[in-house]
Protein backbone atom coordinates (compact mmCIF):
# COMPACT_ATOMS: atom_id res chain seq x y z
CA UNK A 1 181.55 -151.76 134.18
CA UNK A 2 179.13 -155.22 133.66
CA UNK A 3 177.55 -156.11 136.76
CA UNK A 4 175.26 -158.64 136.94
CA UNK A 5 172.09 -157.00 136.34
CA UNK A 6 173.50 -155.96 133.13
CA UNK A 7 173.92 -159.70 132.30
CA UNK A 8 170.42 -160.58 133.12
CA UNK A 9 169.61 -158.47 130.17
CA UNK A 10 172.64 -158.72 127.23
CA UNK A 11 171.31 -162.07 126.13
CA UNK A 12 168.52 -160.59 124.75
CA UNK A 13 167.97 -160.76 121.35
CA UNK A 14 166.68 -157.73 119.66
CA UNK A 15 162.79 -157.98 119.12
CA UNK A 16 161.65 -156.74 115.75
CA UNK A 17 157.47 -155.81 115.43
CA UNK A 18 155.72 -158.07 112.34
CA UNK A 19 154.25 -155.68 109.82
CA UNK A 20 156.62 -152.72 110.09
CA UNK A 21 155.92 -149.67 107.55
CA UNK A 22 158.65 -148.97 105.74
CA UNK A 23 157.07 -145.91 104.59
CA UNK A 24 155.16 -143.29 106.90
CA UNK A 25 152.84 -140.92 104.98
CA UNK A 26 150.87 -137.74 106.12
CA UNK A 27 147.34 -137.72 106.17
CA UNK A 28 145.51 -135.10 105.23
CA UNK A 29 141.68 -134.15 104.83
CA UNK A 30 141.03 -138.06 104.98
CA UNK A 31 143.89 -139.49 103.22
CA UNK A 32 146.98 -140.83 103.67
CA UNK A 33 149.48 -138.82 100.91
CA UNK A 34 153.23 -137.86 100.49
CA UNK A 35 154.70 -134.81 100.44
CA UNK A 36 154.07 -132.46 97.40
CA UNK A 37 157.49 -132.10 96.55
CA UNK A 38 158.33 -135.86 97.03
CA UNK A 39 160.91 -135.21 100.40
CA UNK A 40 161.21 -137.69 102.77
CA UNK A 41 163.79 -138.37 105.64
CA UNK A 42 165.13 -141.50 107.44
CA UNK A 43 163.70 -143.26 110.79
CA UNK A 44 165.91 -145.12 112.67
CA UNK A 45 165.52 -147.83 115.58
CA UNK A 46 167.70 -146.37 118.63
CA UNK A 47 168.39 -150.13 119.53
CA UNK A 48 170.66 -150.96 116.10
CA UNK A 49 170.67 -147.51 114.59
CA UNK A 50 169.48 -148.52 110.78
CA UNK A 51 167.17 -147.04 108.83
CA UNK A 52 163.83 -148.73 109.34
CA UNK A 53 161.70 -146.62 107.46
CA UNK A 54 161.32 -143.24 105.40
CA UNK A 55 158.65 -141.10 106.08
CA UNK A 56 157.32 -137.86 104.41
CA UNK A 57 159.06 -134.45 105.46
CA UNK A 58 156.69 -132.09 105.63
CA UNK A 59 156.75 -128.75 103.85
CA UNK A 60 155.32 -125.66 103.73
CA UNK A 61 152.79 -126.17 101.48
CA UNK A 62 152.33 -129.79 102.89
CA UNK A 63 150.95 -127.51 105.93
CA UNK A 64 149.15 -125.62 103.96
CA UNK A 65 147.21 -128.69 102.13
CA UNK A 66 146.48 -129.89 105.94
CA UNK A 67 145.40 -126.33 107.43
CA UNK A 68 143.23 -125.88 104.58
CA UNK A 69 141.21 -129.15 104.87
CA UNK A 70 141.42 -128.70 108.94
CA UNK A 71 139.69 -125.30 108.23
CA UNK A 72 137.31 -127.02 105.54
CA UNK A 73 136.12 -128.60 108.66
CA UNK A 74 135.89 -126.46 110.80
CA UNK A 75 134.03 -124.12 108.71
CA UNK A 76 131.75 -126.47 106.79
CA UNK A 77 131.73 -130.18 108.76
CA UNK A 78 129.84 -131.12 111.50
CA UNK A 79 131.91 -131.88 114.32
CA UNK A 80 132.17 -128.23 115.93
CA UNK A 81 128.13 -128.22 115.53
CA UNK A 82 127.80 -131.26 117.12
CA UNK A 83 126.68 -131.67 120.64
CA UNK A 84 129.02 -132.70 123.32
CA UNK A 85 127.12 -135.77 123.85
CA UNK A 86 127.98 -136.59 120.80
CA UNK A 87 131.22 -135.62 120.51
CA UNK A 88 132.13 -137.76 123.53
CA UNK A 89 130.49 -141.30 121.89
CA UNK A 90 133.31 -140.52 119.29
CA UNK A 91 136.01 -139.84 121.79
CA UNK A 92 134.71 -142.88 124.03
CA UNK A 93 135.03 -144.97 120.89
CA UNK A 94 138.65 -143.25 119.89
CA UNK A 95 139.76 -144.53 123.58
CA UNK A 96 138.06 -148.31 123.11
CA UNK A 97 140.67 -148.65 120.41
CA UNK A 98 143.40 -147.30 121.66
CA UNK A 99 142.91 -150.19 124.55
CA UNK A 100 142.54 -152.95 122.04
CA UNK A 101 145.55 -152.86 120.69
CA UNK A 102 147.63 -151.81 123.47
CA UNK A 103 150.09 -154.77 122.74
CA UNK A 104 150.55 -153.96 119.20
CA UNK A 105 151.49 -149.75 120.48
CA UNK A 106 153.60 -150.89 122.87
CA UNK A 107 155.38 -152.75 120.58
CA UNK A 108 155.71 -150.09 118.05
CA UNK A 109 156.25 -147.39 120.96
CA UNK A 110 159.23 -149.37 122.14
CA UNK A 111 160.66 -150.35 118.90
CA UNK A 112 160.22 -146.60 117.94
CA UNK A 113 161.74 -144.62 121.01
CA UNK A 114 164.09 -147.15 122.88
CA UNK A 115 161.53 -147.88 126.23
CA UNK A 116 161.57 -150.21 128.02
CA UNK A 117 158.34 -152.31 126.94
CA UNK A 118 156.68 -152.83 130.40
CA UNK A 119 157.06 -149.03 131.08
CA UNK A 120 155.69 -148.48 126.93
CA UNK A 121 152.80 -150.97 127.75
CA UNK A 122 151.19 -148.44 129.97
CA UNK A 123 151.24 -145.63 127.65
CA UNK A 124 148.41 -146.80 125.57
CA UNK A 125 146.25 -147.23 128.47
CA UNK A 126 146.78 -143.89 129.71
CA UNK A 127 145.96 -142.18 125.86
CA UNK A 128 143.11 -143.78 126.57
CA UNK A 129 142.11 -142.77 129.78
CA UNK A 130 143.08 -139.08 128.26
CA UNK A 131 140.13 -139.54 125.74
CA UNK A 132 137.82 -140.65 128.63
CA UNK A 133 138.44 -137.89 130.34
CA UNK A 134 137.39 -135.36 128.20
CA UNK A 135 134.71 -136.85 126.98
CA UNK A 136 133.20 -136.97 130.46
CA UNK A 137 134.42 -133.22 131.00
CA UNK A 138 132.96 -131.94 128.24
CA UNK A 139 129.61 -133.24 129.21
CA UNK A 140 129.92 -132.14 132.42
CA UNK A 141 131.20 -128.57 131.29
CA UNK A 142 128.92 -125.59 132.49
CA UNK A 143 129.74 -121.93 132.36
CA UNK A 144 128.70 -118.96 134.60
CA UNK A 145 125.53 -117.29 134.73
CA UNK A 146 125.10 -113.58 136.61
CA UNK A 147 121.82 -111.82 136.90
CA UNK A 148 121.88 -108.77 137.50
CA UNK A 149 118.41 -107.71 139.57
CA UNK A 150 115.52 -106.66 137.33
CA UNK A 151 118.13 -105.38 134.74
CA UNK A 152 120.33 -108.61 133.09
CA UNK A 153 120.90 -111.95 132.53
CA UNK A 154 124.79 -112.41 131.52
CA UNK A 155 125.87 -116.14 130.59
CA UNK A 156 129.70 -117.25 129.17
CA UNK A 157 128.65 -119.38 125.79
CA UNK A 158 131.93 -121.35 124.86
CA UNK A 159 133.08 -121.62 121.47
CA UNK A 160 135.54 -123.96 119.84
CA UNK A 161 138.64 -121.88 118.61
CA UNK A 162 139.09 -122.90 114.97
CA UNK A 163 142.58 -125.09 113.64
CA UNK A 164 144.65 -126.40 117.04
CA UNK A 165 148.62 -126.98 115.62
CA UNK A 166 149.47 -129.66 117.99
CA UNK A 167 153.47 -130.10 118.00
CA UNK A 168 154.62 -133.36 120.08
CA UNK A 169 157.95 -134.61 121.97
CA UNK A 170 159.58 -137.96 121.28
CA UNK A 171 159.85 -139.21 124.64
CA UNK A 172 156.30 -140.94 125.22
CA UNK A 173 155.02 -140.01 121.67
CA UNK A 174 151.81 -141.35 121.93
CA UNK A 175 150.57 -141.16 125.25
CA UNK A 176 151.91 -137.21 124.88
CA UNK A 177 149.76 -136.65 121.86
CA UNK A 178 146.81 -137.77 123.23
CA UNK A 179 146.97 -135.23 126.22
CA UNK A 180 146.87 -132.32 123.08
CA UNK A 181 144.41 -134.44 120.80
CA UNK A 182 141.67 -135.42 123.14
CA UNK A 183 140.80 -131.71 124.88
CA UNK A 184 141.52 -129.94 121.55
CA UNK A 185 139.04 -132.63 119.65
CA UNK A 186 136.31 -132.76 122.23
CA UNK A 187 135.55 -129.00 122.72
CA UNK A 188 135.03 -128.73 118.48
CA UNK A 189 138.31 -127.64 116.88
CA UNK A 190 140.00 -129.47 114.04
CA UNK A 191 143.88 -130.30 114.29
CA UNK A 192 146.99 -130.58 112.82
CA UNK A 193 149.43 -132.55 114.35
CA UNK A 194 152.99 -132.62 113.97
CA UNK A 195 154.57 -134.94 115.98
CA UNK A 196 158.57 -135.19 116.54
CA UNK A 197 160.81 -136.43 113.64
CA UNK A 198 162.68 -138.78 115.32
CA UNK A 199 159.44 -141.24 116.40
CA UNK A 200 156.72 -141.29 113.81
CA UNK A 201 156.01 -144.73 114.09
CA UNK A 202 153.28 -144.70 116.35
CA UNK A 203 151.91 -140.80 115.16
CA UNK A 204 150.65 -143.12 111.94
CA UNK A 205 148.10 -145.22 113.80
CA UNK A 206 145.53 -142.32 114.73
CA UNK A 207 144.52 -141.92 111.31
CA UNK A 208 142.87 -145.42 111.20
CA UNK A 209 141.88 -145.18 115.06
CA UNK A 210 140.31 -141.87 114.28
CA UNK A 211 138.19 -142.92 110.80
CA UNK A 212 136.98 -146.36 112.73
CA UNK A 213 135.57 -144.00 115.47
CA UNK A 214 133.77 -141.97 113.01
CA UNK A 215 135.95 -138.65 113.06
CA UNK A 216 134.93 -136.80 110.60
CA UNK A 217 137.34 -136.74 107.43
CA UNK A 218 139.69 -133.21 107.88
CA UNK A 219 138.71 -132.98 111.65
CA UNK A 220 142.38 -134.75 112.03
CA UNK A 221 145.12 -134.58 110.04
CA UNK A 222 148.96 -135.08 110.26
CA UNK A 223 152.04 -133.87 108.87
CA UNK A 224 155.78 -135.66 109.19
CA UNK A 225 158.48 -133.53 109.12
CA UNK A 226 161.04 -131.90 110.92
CA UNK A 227 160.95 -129.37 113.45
CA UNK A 228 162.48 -126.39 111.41
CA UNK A 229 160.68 -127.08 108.64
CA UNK A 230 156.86 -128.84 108.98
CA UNK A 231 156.95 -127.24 112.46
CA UNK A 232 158.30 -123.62 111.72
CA UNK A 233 155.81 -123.85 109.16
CA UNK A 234 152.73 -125.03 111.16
CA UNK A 235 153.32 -122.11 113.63
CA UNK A 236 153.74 -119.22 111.19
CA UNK A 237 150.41 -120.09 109.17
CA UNK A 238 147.92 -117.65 109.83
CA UNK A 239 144.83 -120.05 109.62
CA UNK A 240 146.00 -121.62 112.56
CA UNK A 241 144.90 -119.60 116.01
CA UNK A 242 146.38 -122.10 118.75
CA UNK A 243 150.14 -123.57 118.92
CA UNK A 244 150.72 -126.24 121.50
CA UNK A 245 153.68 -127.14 122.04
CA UNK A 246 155.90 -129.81 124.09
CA UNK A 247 159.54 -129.48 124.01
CA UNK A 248 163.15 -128.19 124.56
CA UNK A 249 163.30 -124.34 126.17
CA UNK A 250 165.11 -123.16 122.93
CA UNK A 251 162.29 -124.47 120.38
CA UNK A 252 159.57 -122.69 122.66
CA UNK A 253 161.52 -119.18 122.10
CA UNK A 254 161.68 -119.55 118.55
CA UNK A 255 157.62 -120.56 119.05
CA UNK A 256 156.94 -117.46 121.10
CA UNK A 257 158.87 -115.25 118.66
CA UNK A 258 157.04 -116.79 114.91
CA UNK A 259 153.61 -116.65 117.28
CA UNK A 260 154.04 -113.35 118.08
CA UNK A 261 152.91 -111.79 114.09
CA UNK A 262 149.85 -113.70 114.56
CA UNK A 263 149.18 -113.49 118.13
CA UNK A 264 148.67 -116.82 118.13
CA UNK A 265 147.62 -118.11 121.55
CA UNK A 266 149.99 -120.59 122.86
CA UNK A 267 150.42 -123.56 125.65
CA UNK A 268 153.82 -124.32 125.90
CA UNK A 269 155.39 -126.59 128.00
CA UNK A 270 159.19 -126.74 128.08
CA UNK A 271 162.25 -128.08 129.63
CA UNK A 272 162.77 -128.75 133.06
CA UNK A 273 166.03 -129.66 136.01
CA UNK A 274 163.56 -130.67 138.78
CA UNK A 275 164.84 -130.60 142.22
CA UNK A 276 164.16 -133.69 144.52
CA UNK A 277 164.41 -132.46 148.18
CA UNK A 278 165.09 -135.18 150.61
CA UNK A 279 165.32 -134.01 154.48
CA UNK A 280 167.19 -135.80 156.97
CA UNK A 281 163.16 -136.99 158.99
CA UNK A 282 161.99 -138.42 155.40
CA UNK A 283 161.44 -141.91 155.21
CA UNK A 284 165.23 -142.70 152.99
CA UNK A 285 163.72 -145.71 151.63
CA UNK A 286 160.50 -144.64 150.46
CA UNK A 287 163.00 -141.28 149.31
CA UNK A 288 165.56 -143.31 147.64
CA UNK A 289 162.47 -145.63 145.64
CA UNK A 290 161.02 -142.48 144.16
CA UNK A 291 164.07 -140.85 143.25
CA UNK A 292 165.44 -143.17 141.48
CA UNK A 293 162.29 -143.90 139.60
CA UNK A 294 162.44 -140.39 139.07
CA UNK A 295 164.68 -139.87 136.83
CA UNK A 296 165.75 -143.44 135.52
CA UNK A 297 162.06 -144.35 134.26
CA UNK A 298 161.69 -144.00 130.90
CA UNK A 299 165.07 -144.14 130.43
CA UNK A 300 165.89 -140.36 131.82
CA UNK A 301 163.70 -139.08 128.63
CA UNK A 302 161.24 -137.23 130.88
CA UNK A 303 160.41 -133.27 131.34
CA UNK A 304 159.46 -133.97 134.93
CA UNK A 305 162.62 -135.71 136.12
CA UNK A 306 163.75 -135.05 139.14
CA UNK A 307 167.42 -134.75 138.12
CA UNK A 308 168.95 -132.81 141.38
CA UNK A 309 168.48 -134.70 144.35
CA UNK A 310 169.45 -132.03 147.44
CA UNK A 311 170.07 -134.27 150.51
CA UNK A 312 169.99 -132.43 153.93
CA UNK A 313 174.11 -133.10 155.53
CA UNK A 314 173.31 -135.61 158.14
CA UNK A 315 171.70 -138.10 156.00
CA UNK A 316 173.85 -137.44 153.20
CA UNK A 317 176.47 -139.84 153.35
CA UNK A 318 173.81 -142.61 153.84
CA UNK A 319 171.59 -141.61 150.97
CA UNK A 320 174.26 -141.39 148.51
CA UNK A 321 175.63 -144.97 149.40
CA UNK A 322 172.27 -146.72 149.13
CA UNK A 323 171.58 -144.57 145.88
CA UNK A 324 174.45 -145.59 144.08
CA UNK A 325 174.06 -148.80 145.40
CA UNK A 326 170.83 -148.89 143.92
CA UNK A 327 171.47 -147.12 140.19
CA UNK A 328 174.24 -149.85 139.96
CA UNK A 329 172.06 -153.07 140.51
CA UNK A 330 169.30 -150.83 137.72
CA UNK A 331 169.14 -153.35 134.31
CA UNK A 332 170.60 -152.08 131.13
CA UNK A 333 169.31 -153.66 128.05
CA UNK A 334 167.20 -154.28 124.65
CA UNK A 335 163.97 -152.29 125.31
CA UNK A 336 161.63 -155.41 124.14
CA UNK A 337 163.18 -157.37 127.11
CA UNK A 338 160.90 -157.14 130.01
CA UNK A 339 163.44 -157.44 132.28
CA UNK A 340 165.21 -154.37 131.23
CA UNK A 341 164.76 -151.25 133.25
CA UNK A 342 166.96 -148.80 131.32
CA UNK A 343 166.38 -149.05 127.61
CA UNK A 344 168.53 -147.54 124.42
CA UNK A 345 168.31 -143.44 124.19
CA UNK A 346 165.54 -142.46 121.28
CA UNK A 347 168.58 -141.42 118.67
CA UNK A 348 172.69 -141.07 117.81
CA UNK A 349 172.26 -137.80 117.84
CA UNK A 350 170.32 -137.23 121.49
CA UNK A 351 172.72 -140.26 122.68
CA UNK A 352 175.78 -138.37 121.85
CA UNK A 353 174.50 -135.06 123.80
CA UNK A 354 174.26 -136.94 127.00
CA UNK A 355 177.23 -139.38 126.30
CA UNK A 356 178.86 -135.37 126.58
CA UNK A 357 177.08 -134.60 129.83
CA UNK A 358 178.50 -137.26 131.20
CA UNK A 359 182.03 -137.18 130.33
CA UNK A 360 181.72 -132.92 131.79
CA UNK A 361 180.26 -134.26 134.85
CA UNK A 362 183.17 -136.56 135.56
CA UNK A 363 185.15 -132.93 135.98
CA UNK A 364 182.11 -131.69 137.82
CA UNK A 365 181.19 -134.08 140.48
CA UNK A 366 182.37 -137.91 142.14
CA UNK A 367 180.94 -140.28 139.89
CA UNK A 368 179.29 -143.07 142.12
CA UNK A 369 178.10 -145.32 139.38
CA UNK A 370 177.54 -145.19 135.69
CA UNK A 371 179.71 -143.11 133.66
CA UNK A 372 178.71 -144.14 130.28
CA UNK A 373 178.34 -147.50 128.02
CA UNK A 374 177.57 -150.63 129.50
CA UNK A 375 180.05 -153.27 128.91
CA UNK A 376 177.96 -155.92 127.48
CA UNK A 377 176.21 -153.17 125.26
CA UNK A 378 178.77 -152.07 122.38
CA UNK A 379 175.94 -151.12 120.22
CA UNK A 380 172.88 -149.08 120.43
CA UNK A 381 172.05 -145.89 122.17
CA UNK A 382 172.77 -147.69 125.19
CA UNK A 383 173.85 -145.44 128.32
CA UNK A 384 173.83 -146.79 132.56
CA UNK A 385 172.43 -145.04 134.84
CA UNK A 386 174.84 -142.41 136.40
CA UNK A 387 175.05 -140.75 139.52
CA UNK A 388 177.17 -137.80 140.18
CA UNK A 389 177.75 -136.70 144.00
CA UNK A 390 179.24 -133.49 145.68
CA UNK A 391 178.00 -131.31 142.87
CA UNK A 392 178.58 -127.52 142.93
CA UNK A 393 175.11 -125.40 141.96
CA UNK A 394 177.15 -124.09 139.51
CA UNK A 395 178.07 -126.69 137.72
CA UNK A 396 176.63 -127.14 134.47
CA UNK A 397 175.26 -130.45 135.13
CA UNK A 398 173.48 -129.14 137.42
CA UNK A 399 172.49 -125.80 135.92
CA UNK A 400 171.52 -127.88 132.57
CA UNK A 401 168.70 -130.34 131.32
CA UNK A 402 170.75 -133.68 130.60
CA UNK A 403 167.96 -135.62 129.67
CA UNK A 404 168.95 -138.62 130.21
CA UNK A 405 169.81 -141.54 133.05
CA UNK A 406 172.08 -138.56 134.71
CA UNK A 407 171.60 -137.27 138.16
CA UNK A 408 173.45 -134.87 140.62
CA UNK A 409 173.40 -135.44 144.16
CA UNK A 410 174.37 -131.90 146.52
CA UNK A 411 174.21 -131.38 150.32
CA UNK A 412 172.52 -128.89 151.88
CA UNK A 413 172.55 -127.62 155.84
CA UNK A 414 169.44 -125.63 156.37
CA UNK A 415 165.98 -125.38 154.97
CA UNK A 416 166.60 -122.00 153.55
CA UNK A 417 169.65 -123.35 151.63
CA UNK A 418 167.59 -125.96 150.36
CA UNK A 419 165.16 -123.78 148.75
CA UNK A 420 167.83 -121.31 147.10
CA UNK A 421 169.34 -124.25 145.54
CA UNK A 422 165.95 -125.94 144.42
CA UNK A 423 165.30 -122.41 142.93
CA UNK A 424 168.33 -121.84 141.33
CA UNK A 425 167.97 -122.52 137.83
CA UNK A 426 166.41 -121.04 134.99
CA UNK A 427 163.66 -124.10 135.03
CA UNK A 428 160.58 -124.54 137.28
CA UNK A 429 158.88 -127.41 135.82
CA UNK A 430 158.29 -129.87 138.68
CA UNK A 431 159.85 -130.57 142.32
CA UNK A 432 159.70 -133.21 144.69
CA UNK A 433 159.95 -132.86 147.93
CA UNK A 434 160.54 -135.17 151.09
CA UNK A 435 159.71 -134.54 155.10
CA UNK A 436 157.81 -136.13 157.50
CA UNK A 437 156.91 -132.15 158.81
CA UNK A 438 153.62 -131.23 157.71
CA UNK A 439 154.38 -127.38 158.34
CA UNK A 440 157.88 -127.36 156.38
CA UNK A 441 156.17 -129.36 153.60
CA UNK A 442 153.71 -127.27 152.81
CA UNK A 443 155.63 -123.96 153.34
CA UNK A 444 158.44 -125.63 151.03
CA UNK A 445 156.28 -126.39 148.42
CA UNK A 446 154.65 -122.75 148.50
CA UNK A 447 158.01 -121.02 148.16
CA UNK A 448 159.86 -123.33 145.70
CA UNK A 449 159.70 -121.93 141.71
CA UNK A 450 157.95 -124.89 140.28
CA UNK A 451 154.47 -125.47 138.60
CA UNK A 452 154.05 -128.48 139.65
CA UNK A 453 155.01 -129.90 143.72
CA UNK A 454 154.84 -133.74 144.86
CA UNK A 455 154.97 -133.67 148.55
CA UNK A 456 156.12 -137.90 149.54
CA UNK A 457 155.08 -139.00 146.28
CA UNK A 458 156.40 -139.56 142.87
CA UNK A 459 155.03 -138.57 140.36
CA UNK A 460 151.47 -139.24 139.95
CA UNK A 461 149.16 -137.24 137.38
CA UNK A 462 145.43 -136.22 138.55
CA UNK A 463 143.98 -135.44 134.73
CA UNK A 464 142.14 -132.78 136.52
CA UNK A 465 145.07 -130.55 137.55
CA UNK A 466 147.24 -127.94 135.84
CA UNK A 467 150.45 -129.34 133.80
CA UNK A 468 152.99 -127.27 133.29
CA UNK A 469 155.67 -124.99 134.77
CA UNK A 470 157.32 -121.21 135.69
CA UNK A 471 160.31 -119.22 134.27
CA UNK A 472 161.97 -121.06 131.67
CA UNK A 473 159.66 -124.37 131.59
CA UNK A 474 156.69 -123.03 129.93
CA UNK A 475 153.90 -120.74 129.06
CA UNK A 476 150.28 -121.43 130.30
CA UNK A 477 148.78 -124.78 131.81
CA UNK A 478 146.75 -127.17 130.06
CA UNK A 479 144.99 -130.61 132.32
CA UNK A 480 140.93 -130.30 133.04
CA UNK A 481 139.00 -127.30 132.83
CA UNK A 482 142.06 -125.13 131.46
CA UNK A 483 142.65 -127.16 128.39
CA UNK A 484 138.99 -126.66 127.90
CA UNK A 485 139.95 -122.86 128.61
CA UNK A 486 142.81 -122.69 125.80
CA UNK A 487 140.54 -124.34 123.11
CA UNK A 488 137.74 -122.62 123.57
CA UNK A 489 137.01 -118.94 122.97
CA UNK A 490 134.61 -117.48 126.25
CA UNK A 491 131.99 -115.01 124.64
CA UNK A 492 130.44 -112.83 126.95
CA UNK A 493 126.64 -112.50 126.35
CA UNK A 494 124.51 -109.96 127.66
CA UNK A 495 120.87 -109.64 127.63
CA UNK A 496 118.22 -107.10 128.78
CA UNK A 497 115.58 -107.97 130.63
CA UNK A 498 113.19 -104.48 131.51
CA UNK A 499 113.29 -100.92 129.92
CA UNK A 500 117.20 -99.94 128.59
CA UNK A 501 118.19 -96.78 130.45
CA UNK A 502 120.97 -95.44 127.17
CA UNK A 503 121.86 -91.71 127.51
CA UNK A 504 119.94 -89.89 124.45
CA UNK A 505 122.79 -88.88 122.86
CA UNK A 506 121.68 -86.22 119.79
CA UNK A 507 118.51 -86.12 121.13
CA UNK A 508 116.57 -82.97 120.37
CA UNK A 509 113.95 -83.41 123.38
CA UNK A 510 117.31 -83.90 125.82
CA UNK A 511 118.85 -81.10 123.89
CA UNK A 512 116.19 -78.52 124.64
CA UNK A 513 115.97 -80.07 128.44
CA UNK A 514 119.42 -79.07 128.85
CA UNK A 515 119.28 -75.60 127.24
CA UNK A 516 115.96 -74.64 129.63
């Protein structure tokens, strides 16, 4: 299976960071601590597999410790009292830092999660730009005023919500925390975050980044720990109001259902098996660029991937060629290499899951190119990129979120069979869709179940839009003004301005009015 972009990368020799922790704590109300009960669990590097580092596993009343100082500070500290001028110098300053040392997080970030380091390198500019963001939004923020003639003056006055539980993917760790972190900090709440067990590495640098900007101590604090323990926890506590959540479909049902005591309100975005349309008057090579960035950029690991491409019949033969073609010649190798495209899976155990897809979809489609291990890559979480064509819409690799450098390629006649496939699957995160026919682009995008529609264009985030999907792909939409909606609570205030005009209830005058 080598081919000679594999070579360029498998002399590579595996690129260590200086300084590595080999113990992650949590901080909490200001400090960094362990776990009460003294459990930790293991961190590995996806490149060699070994244990780099233990880090605290969060427990129940490690959650506990960090909702009660995030409450502390809420209810006592300054930063939901402070103005939103002010609040924004801090966030401006939290997103100066995360820009100075965007060498030293994309280092981490790569060594951490497998990525390839010039796709990791850009992560750390864009958590910063996050921060900017909302500390220009929340500056800018104004809220409705109604007057009613002669009678009222109603006005919305925002209010921050209280403790945001922030829990975080592994695929992007960083750059995904700071889309929670920066809206939930800058309209006032305090947080806890809990980001995913398998990449902690990078989760540990906000604490510093945070103090040096002058957060507040207990505004931010952090628990390590795994999902069905740290995070079960974190969304069961009754001091905390707001759950969001990034993640795998089945997580976000056990989320709804522990929420649901509470009535805890939730953001929730979930898994996804994005269709990427491609019509037989698109431009193929423009098509063929974005769809295999698509889903082979950070190294399959992405919600938004467009996973099924559905290729209208007469181009069909074409597209798959050139694809394959393409996915073949796509650079397999140690992360830290900046030649490498396609970088090691985050862990065994998420390696092993699509190492199975793969293996079905050789039963469930013609494999074109990939089909597992690289040659020159007998260690590591190392998988090339695969392409499966002539796949039935029922077949589970089609039906199911891989996750990983796997795609399906299906034909499709008409543009009303295009649309029932794009729509049939439980997900409707994203979909991408390719015409050079203004009329069936737009009336595509308005029919086909996804939250979120690139029309000739990859995909490319505007900060102020909605995020997030339909059916099975989430709950709610965070991005601009409605992240500033789901942490902040929108109190109605009413106030009279001439005489009040209140029936007299019990009144004895009105009572002896009515009797005459």
């Amino acid at each position: 299976m080598t081919t000679p972009a594999d070579t360029a990368a498998a002399g590579s020799r595996h690129f260590v960071p200086e300084d590595l922790p080999t113990h992650l704590q949590h901080y909490i109300g200001g400090r960094t601590v362990d776990s009460i009960g003294g459990k930790t669990f293991e961190v590995l590097d996806p490149v060699s597999n070994r244990t780099y580092a233990t880090a605290a596993a969060g427990q129940a009343e490690d959650v506990d410790a960090a909702v009660a100082a995030a409450r502390e500070a809420f209810l006592h500290g300054p930063w939901p009292r402070m103005k939103p001028r002010e609040r924004a110098r801090v966030l401006n300053r939290i997103a100066d830092a995360v820009e100075a040392q965007e060498s030293r997080l994309a280092e981490l970030e790569t060594f951490d999660t497998g990525l390839p380091i010039t796709q990791a390198k850009g992560q750390a500019l864009r958590a910063a730009e996050n921060f900017r963001f909302f500390a220009d939004l929340i500056v800018a923020q104004f809220d409705d005023a109604m007057k009613v003639p002669g009678s009222q003056i109603n006005y919305v006055n925002r209010k921050p919500i209280g403790v945001a539980g922030l829990i975080t993917p592994w695929n992007t760790p960083f750059m995904l925390e700071s889309w929670k972190l920066a809206p939930a900090l800058a309209t006032g709440n305090t947080v806890v975050l809990k980001p995913a067990e398998f990449t902690p590495l990078s989760a540990s640098l906000w604490a510093r980044i945070f103090e040096d900007a002058g957060l507040p101590a207990g505004v931010f604090n952090l628990v390590n720990g795994l999902g069905e323990e740290a995070g079960d926890a974190l969304v069961k506590h009754p001091g905390v109001p707001l759950i969001s959540f990034t993640g795998e479909t089945t997580t976000g049902q056990t989320i709804f259902r522990n929420a649901a005591e509470n009535l805890k309100g939730l953001s929730m975005e979930l898994g996804g098996k994005s269709p990427c349309i491609v019509f037989a008057d698109a431009d193929l090579d423009a098509a063929i660029d974005s769809a295999l960035f698509g889903v082979f950029s950070l190294n399959g690991e992405r919600c938004t991937a467009g996973s099924r491409i559905l290729v209208e019949r007469p181009v069909y033969d074409a597209f798959c060629e050139a694809y394959a073609a393409r996915a073949r010649a796509i650079v397999v190798g140690d992360p830290h290499d900046p030649r490498t495209e396609v970088g090691a899976l985050v862990h065994p155990v998420h390696f092993d899951k699509v190492a199975s897809y793969v293996e079905l979809g050789k039963t469930e489609g013609r494999l074109l190119a990939g089909g597992g291990r690289p040659d020159h890559l007998p260690e590591g979480n190392y998988i090339a990129p695969t392409v499966f064509a002539d796949v039935s819409p029922d077949a589970r690799i089609f039906q199911e979120e891989i996750f990983g450098p796997v795609v399906t390629i299906t034909p499709f006649d008409t543009d009303a069979e295009a649309l029932e496939l794009a729509n049939n699957t439980r997900y409707g995160l994203a979909a991408y869709v390719w015409t050079r026919d203004l009329a069936r682009a737009h009336t595509f995008s308005q029919n086909v179940e996804a939250g979120m529609v690139w029309l000739n264009s990859h995909n490319v985030r505007d900060l102020r839009t909605p995020f997030g999907g339909v059916k099975s792909s989430g709950l709610g939409h965070e991005g601009g003004y409605r992240s500033i909606d789901f942490y902040t609570d929108q109190q109605a205030v009413h106030i009279t301005l001439g005489t009040v005009h209140t029936p007299k209830f019990g009144s004895i005058a009105a009572s002896a009015a009515n009797e005459g």
